[in-house]
Structures are given as structure tokens and as C-alpha cells.
PDB file of N, CA and C in Angstrom:
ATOM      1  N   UNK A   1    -110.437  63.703  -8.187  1.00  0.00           N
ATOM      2  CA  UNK A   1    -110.423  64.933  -8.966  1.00  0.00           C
ATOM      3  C   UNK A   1    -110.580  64.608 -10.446  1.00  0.00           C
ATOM      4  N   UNK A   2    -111.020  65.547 -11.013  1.00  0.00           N
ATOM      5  CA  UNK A   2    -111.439  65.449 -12.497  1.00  0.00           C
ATOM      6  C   UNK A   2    -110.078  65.442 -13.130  1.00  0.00           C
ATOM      7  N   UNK A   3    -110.167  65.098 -14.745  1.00  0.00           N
ATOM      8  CA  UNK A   3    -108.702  65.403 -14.986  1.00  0.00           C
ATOM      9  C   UNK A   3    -108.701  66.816 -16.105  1.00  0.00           C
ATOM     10  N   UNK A   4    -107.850  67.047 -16.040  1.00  0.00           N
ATOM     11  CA  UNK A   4    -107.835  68.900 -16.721  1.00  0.00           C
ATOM     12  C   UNK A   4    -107.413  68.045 -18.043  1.00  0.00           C
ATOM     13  N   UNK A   5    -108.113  68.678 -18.923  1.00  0.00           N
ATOM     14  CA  UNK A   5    -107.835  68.052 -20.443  1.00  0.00           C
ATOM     15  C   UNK A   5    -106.961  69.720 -20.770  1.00  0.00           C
ATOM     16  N   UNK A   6    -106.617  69.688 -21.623  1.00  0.00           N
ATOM     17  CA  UNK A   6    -105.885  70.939 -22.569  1.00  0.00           C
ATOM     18  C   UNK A   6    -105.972  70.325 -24.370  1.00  0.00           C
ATOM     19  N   UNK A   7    -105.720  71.352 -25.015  1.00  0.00           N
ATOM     20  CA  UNK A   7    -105.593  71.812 -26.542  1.00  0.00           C
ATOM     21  C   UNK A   7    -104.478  71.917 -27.138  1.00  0.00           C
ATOM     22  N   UNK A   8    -104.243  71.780 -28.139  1.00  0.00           N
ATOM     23  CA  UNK A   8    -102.796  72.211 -29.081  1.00  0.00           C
ATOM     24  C   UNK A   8    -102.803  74.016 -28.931  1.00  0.00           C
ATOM     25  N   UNK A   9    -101.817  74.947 -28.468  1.00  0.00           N
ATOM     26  CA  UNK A   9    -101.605  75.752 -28.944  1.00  0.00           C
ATOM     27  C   UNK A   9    -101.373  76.309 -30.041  1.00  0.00           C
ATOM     28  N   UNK A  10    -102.067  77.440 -30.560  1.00  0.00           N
ATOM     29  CA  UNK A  10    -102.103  77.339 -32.122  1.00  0.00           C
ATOM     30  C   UNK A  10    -101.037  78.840 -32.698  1.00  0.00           C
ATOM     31  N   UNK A  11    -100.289  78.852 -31.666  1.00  0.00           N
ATOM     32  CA  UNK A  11     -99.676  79.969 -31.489  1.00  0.00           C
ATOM     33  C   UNK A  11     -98.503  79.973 -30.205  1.00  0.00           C
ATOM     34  N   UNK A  12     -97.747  78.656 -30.563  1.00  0.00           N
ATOM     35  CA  UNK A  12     -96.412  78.205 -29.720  1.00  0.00           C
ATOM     36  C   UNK A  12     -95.700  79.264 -29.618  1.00  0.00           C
ATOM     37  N   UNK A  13     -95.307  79.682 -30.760  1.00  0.00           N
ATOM     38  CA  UNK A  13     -94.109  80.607 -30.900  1.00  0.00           C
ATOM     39  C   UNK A  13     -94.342  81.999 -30.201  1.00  0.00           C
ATOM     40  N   UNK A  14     -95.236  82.517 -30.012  1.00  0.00           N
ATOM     41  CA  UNK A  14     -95.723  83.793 -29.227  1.00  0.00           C
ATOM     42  C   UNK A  14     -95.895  83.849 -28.042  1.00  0.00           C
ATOM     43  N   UNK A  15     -95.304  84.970 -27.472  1.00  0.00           N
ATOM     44  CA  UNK A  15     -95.480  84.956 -25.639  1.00  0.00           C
ATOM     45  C   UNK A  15     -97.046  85.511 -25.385  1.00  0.00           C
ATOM     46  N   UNK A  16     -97.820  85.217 -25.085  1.00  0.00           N
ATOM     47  CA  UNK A  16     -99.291  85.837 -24.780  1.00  0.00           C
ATOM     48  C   UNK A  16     -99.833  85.373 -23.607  1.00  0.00           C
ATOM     49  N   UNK A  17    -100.433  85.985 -22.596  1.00  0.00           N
ATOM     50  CA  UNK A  17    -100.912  85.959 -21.567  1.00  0.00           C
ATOM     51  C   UNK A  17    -102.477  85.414 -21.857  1.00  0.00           C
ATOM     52  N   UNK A  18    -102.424  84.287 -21.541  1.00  0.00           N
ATOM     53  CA  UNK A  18    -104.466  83.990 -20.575  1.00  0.00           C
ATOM     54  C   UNK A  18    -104.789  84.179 -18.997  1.00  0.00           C
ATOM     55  N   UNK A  19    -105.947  84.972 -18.624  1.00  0.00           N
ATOM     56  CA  UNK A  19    -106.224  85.154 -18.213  1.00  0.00           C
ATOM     57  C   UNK A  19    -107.429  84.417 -17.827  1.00  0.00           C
ATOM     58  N   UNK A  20    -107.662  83.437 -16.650  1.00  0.00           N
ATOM     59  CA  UNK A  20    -108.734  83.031 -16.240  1.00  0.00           C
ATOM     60  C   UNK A  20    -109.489  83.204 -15.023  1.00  0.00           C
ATOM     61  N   UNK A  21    -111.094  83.573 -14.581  1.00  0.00           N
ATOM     62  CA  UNK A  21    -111.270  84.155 -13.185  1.00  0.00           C
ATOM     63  C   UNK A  21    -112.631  82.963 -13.154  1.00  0.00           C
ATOM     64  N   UNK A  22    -111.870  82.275 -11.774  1.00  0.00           N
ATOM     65  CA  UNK A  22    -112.729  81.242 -11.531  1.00  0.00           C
ATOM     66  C   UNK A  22    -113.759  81.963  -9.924  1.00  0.00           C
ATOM     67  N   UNK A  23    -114.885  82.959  -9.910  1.00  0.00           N
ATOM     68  CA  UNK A  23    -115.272  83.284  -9.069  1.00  0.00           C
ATOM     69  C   UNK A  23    -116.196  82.217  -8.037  1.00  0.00           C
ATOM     70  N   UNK A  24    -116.530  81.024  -8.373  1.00  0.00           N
ATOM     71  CA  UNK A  24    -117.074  80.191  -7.808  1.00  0.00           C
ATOM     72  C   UNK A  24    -116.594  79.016  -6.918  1.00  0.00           C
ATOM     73  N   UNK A  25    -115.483  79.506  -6.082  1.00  0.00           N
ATOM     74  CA  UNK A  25    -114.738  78.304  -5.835  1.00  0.00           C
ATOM     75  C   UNK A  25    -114.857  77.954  -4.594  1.00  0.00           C
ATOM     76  N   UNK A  26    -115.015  76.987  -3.760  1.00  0.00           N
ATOM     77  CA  UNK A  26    -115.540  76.167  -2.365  1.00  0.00           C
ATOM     78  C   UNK A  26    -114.687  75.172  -2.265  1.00  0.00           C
ATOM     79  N   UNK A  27    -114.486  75.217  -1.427  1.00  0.00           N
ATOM     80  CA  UNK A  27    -114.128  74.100  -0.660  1.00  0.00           C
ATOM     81  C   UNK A  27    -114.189  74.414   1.329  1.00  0.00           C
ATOM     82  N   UNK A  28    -113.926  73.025   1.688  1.00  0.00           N
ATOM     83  CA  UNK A  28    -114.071  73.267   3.524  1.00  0.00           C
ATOM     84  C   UNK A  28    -113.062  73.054   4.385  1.00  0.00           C
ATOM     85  N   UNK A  29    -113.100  73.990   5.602  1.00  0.00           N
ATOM     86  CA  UNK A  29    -112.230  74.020   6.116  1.00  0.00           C
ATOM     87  C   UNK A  29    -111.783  72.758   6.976  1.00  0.00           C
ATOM     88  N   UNK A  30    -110.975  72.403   6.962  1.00  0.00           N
ATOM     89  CA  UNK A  30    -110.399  71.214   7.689  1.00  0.00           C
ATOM     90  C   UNK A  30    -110.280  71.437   9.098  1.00  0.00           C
ATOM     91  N   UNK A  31    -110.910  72.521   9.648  1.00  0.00           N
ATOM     92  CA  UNK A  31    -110.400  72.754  11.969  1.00  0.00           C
ATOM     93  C   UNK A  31    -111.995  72.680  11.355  1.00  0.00           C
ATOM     94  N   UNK A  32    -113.156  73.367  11.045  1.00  0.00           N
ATOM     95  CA  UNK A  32    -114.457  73.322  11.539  1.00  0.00           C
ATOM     96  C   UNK A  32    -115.360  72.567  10.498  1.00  0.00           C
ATOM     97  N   UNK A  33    -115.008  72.709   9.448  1.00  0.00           N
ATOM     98  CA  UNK A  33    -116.231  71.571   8.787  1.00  0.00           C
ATOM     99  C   UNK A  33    -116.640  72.133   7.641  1.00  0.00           C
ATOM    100  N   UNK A  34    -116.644  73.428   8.052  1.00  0.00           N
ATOM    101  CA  UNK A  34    -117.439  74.597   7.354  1.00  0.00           C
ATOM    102  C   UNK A  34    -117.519  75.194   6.074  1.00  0.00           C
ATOM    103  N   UNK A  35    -118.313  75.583   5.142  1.00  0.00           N
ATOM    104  CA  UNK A  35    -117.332  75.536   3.889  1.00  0.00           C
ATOM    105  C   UNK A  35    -116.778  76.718   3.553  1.00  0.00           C
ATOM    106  N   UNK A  36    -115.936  77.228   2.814  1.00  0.00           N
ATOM    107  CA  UNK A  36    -115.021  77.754   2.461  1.00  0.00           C
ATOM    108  C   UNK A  36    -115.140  78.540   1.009  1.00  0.00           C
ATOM    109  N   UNK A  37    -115.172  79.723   0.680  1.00  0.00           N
ATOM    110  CA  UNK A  37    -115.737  80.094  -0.256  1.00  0.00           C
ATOM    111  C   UNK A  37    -114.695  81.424  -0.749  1.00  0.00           C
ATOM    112  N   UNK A  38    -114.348  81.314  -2.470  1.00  0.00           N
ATOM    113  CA  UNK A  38    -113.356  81.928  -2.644  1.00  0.00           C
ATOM    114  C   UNK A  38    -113.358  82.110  -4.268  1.00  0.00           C
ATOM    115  N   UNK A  39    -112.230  83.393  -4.620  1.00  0.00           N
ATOM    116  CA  UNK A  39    -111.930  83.278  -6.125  1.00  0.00           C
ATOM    117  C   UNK A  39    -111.161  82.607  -6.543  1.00  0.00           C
ATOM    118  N   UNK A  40    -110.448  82.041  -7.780  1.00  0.00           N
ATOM    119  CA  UNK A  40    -109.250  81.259  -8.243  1.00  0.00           C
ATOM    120  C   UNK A  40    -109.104  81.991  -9.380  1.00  0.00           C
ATOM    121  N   UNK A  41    -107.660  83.088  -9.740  1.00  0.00           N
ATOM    122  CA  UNK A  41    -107.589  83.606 -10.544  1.00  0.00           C
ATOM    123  C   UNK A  41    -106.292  82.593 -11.233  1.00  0.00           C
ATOM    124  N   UNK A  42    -106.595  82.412 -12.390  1.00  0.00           N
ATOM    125  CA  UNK A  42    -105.063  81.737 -13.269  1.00  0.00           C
ATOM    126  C   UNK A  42    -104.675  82.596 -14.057  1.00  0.00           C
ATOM    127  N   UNK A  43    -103.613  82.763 -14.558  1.00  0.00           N
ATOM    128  CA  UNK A  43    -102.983  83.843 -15.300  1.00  0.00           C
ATOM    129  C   UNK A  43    -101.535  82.996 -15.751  1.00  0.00           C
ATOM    130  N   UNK A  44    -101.595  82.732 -17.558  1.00  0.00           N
ATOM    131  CA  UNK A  44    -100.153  81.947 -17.638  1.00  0.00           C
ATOM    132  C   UNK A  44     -99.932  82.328 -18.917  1.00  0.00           C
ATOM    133  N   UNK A  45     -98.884  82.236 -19.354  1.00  0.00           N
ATOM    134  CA  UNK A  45     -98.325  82.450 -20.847  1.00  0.00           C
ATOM    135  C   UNK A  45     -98.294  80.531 -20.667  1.00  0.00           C
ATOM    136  N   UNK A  46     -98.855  79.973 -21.806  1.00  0.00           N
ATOM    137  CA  UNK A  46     -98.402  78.940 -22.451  1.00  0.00           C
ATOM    138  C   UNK A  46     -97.807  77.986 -23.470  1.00  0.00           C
ATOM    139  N   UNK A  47     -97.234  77.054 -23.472  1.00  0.00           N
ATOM    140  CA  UNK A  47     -96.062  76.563 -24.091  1.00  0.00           C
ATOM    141  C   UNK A  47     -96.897  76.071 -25.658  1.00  0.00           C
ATOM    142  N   UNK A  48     -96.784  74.545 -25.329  1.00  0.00           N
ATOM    143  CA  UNK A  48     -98.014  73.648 -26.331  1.00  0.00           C
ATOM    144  C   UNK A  48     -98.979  73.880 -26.305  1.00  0.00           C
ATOM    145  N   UNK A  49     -99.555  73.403 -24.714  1.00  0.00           N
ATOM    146  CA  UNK A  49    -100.770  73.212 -24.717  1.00  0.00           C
ATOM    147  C   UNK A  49    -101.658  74.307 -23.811  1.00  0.00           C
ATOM    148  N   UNK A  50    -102.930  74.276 -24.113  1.00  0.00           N
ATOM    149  CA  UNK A  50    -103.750  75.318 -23.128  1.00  0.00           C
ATOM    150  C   UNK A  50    -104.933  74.820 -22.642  1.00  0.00           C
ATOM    151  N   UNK A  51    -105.143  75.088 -21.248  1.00  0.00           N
ATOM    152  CA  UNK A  51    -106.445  74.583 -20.887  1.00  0.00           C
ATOM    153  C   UNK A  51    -107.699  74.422 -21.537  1.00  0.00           C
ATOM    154  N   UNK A  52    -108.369  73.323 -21.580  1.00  0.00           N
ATOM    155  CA  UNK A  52    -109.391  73.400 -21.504  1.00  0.00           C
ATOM    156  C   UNK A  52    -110.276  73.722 -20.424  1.00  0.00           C
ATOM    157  N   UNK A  53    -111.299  74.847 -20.985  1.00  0.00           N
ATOM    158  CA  UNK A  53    -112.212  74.816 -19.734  1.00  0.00           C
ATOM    159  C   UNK A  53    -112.829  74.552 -18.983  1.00  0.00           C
ATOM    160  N   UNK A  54    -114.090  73.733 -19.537  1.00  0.00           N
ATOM    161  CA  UNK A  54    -114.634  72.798 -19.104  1.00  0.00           C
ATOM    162  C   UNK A  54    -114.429  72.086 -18.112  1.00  0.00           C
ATOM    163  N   UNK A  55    -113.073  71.527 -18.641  1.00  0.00           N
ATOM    164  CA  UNK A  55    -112.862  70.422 -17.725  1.00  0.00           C
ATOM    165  C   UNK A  55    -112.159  71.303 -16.129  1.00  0.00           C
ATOM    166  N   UNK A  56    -111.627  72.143 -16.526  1.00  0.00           N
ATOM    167  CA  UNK A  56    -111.079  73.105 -15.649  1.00  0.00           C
ATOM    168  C   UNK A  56    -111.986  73.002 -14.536  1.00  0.00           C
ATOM    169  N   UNK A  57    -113.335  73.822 -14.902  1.00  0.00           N
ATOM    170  CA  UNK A  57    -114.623  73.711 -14.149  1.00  0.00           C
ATOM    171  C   UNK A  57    -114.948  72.873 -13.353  1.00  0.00           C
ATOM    172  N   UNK A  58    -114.896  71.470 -13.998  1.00  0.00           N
ATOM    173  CA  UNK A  58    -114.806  70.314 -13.213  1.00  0.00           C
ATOM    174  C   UNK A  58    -113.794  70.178 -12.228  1.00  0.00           C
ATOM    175  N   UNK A  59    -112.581  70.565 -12.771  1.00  0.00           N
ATOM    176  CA  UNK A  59    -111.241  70.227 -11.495  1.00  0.00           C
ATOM    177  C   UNK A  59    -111.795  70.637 -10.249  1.00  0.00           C
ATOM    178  N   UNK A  60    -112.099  72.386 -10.592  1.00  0.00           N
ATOM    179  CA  UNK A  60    -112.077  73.003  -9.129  1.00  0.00           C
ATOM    180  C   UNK A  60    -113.387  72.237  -8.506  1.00  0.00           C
ATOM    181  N   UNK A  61    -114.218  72.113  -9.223  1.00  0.00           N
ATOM    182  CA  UNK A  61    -115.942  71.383  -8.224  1.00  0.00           C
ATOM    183  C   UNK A  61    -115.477  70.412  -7.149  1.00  0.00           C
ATOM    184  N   UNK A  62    -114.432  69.633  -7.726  1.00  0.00           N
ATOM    185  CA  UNK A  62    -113.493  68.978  -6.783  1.00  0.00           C
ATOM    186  C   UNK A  62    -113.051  69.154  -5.632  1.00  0.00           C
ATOM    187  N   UNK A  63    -112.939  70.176  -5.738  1.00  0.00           N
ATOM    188  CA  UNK A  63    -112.740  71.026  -4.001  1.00  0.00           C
ATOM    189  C   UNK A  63    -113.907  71.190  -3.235  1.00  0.00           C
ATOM    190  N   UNK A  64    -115.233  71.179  -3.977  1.00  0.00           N
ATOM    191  CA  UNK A  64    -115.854  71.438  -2.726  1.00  0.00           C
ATOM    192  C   UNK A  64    -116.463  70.919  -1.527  1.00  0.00           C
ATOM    193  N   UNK A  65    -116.287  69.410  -1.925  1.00  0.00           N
ATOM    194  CA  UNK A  65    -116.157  68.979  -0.258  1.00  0.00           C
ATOM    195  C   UNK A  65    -115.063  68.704   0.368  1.00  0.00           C
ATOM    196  N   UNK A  66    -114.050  68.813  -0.318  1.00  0.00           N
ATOM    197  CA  UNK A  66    -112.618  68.528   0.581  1.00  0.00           C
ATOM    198  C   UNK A  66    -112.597  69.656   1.545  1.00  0.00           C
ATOM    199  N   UNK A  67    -111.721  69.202   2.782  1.00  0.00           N
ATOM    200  CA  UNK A  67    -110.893  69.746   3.624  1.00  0.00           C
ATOM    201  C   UNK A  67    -109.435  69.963   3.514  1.00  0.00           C
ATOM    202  N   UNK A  68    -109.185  71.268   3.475  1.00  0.00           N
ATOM    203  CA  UNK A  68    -107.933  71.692   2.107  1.00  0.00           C
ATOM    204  C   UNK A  68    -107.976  73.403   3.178  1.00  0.00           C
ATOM    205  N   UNK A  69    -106.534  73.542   3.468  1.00  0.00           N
ATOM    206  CA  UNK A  69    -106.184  74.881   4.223  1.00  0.00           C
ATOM    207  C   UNK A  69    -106.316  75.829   2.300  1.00  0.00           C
ATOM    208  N   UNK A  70    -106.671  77.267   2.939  1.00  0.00           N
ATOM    209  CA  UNK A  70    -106.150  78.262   1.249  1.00  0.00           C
ATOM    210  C   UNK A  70    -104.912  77.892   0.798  1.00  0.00           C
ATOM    211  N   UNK A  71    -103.767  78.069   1.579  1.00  0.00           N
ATOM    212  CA  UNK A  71    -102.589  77.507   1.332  1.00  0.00           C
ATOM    213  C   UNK A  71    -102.325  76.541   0.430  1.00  0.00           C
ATOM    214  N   UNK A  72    -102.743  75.508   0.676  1.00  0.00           N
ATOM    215  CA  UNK A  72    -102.901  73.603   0.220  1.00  0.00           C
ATOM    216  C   UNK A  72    -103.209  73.903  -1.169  1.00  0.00           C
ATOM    217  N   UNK A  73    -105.065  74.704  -0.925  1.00  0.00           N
ATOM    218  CA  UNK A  73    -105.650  74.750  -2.341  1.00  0.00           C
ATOM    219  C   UNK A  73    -104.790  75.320  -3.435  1.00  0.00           C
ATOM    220  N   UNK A  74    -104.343  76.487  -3.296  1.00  0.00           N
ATOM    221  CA  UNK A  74    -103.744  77.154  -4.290  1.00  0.00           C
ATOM    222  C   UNK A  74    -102.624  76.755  -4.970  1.00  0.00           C
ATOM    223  N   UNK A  75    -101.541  76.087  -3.918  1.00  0.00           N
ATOM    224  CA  UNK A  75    -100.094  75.514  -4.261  1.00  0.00           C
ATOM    225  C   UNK A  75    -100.801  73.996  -5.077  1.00  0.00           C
ATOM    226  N   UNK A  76    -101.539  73.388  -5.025  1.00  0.00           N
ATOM    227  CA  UNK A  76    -102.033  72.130  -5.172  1.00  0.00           C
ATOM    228  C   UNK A  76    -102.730  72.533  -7.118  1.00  0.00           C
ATOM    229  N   UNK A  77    -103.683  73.372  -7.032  1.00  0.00           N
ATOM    230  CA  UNK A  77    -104.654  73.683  -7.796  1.00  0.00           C
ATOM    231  C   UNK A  77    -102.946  74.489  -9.336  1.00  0.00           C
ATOM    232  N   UNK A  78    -102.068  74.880  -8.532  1.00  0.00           N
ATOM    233  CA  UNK A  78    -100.719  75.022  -9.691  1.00  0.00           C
ATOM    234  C   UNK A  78     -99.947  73.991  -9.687  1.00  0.00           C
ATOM    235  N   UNK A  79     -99.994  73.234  -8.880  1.00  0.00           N
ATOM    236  CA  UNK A  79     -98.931  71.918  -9.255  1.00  0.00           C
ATOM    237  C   UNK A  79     -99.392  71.289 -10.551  1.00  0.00           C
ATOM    238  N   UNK A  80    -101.123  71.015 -10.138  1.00  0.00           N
ATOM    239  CA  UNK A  80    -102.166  69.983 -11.088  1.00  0.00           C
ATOM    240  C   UNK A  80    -102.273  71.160 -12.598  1.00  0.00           C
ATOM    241  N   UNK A  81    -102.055  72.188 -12.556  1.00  0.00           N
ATOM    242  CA  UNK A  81    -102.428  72.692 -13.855  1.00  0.00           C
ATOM    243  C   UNK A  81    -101.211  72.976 -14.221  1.00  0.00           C
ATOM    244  N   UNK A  82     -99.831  72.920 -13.983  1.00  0.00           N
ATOM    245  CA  UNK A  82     -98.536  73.197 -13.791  1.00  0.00           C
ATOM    246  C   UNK A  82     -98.258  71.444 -15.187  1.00  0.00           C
ATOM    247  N   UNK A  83     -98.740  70.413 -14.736  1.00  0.00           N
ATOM    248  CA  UNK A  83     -98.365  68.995 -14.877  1.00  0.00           C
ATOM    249  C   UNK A  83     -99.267  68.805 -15.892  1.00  0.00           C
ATOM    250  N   UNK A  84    -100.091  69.483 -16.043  1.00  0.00           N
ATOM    251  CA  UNK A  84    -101.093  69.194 -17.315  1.00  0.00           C
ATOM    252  C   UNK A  84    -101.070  70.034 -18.300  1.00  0.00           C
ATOM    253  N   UNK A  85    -100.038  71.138 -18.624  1.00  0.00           N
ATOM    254  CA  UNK A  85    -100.328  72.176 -19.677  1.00  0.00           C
ATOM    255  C   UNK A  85     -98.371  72.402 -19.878  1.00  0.00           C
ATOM    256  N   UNK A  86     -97.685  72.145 -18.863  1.00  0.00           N
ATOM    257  CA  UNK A  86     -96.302  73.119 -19.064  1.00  0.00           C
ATOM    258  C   UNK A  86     -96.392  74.086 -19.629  1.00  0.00           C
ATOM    259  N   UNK A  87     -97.147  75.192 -18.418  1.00  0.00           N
ATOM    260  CA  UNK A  87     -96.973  76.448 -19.381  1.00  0.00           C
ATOM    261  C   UNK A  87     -95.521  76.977 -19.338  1.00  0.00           C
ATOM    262  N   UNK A  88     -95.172  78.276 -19.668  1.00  0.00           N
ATOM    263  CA  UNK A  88     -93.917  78.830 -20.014  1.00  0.00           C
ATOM    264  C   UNK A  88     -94.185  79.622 -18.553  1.00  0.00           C
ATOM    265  N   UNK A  89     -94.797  80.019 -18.253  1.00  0.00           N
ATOM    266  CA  UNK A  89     -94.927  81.026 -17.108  1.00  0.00           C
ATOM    267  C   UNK A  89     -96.845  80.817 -16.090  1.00  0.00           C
ATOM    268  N   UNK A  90     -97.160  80.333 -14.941  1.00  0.00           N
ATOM    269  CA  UNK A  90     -97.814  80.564 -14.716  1.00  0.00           C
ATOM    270  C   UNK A  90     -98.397  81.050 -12.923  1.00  0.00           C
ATOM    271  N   UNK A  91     -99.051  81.612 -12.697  1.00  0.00           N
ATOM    272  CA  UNK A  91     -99.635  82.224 -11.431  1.00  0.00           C
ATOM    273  C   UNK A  91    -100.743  81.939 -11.071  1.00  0.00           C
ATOM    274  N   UNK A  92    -101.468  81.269 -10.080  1.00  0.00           N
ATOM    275  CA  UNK A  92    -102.425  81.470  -9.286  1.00  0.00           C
ATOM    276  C   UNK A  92    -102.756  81.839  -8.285  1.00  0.00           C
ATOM    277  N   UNK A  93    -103.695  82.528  -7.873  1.00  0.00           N
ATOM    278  CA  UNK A  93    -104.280  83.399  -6.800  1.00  0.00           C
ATOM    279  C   UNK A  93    -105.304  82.946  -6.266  1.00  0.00           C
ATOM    280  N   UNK A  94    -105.410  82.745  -5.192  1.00  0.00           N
ATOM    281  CA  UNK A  94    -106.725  82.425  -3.979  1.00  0.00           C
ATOM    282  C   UNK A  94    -106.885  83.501  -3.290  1.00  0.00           C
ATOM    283  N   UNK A  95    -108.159  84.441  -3.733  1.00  0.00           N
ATOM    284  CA  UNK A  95    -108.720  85.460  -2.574  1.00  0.00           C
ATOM    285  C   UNK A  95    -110.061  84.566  -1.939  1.00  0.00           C
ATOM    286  N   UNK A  96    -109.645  84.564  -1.259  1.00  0.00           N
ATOM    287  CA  UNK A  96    -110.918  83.380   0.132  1.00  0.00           C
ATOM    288  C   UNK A  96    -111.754  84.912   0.535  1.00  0.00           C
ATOM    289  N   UNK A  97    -112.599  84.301   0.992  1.00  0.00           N
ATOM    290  CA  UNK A  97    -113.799  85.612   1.210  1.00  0.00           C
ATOM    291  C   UNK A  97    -113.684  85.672   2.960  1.00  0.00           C
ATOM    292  N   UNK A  98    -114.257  86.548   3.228  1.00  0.00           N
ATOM    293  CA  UNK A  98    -114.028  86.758   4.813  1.00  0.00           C
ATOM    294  C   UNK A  98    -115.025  85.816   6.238  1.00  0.00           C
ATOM    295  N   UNK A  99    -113.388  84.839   6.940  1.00  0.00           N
ATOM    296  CA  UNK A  99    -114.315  84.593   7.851  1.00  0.00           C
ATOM    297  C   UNK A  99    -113.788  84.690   8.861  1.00  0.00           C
ATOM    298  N   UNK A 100    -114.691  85.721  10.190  1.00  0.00           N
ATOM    299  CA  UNK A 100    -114.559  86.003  11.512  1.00  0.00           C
ATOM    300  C   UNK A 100    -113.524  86.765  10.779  1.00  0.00           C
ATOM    301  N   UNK A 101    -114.191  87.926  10.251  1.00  0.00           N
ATOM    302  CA  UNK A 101    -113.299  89.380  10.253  1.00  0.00           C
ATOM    303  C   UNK A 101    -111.722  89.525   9.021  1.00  0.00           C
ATOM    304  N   UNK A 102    -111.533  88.511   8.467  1.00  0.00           N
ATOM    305  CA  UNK A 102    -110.395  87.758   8.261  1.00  0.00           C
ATOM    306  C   UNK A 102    -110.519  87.512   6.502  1.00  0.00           C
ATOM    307  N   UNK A 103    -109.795  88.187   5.585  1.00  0.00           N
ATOM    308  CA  UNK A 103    -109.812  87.560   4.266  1.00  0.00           C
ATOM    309  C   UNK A 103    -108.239  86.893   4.222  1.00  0.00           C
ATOM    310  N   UNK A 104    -108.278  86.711   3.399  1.00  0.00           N
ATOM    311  CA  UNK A 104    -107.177  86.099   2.810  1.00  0.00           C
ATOM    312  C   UNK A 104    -106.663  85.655   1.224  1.00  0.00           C
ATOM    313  N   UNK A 105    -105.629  86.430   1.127  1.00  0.00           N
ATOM    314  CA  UNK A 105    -104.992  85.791  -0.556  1.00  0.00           C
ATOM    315  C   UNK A 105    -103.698  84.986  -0.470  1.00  0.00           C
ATOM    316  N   UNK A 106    -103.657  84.152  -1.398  1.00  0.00           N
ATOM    317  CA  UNK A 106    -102.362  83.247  -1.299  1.00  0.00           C
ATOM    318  C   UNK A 106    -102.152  83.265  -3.105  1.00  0.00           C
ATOM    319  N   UNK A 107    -100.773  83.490  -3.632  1.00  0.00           N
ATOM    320  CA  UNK A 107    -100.975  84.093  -4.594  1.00  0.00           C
ATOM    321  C   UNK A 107     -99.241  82.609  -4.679  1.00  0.00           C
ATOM    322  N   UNK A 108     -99.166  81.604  -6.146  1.00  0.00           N
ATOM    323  CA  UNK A 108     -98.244  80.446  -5.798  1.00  0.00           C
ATOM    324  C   UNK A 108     -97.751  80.712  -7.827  1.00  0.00           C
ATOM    325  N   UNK A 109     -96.563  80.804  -8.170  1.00  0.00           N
ATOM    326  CA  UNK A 109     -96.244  80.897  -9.109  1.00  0.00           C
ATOM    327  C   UNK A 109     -95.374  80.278  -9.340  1.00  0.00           C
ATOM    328  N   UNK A 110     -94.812  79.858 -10.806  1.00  0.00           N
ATOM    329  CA  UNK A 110     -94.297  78.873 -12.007  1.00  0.00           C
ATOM    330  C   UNK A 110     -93.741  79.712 -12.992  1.00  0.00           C
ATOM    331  N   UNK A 111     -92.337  79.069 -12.833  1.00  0.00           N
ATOM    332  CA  UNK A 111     -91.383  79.860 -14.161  1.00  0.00           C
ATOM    333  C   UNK A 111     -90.942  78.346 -14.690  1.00  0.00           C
ATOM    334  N   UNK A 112     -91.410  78.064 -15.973  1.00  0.00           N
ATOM    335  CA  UNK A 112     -90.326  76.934 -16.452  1.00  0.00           C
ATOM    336  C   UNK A 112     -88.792  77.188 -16.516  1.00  0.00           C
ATOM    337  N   UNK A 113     -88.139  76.085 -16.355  1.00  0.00           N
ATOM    338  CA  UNK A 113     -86.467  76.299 -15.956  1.00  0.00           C
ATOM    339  C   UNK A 113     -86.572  75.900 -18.012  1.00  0.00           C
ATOM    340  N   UNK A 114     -85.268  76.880 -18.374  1.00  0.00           N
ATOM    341  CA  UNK A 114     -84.559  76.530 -19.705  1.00  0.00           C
ATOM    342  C   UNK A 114     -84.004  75.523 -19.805  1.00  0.00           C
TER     343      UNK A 114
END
């Protein structure tokens, strides 16, 4: 996996929400092979530091040949941006697109402890 770079926050002291919508996201399913195709929404108030994008971009490309349940991806995809930014508050969402009748969201969130 790529590594998620981040920025100095230039605005520590303020609670403010980013909003990020990653609509391009793949990866494959681990029972058939097949690939796997989905949104990645991030949404965090942050501390210091804040993502960079770019590299962001790169993280998720990372997924797309792995074999990774929605589950995995989402809890995994907030641990890794969880460990690289300490935000103050953050959420991610996996809406997977429909297969054999079937969508799915997995939605994995982060409160820093005081």
C-alpha cells in the first residue's frame, strides 16, 4: 500500500469538518475473484494534520487487486487514515454497488479518547 502523506493544519484550534467522496473505489472479492466496485466516503474534523490527497488516491488504488470482504475494506481503510492524521473525530463509509441483487454499506467510526 501507498503511504498517506498529510499537511500541517493551519487551523488546529477550530472544529471543522472535511468532507471527502472517493467514487472510484475497487477492489475483489475474496469467495469469487471478481472485482468489487464501490464509493469511499471520509468525513473527519482534524487535529494537526490533514490528508493529503494525492497520495490518498494512491492508498485506495491499492485495493484494487486485493481480496478484502466490504467489511475488512472500510474498518482497514480508518485504521490506516486513523494512524496517519489523528484526527479529532473521523467516519468512513463503504457503499459497494450491487451484486446479485444485493448493495451494501458499512459505515466504521473514530472518536479520539481525551
Amino acid at each position: 500500500m501507498s503511504k498517506i502523506e498529510t499537511f500541517d493544519n493551519q487551523y488546529p484550534g477550530r472544529q471543522y469538518v472535511i468532507r471527502i467522496n472517493c467514487p472510484e473505489f475497487t477492489s475483489v472479492c475474496p469467495k469469487t475473484g471478481l472485482p468489487d466496485f464501490g464509493v469511499i466516503r471520509i468525513e473527519y474534523i482534524p487535529s494537526e494534520k490533514c490528508l493529503e490527497l494525492k497520495s490518498l488516491k494512491y492508498y485506495l488504488l491499492g485495493f484494487r487487486n486485493e481480496g478484502i470482504f466490504y467489511e475488512m475494506a472500510t474498518n482497514r481503510i480508518l485504521d490506516d487514515l486513523v494512524e496517519s492524521c489523528h484526527p479529532a473525530w473521523m467516519k468512513v463509509t463503504g457503499e459497494f454497488s450491487a451484486r446479485g441483487g444485493i448493495t451494501t454499506s458499512v459505515t466504521a467510526e473514530h472518536t479520539a479518547s481525551a
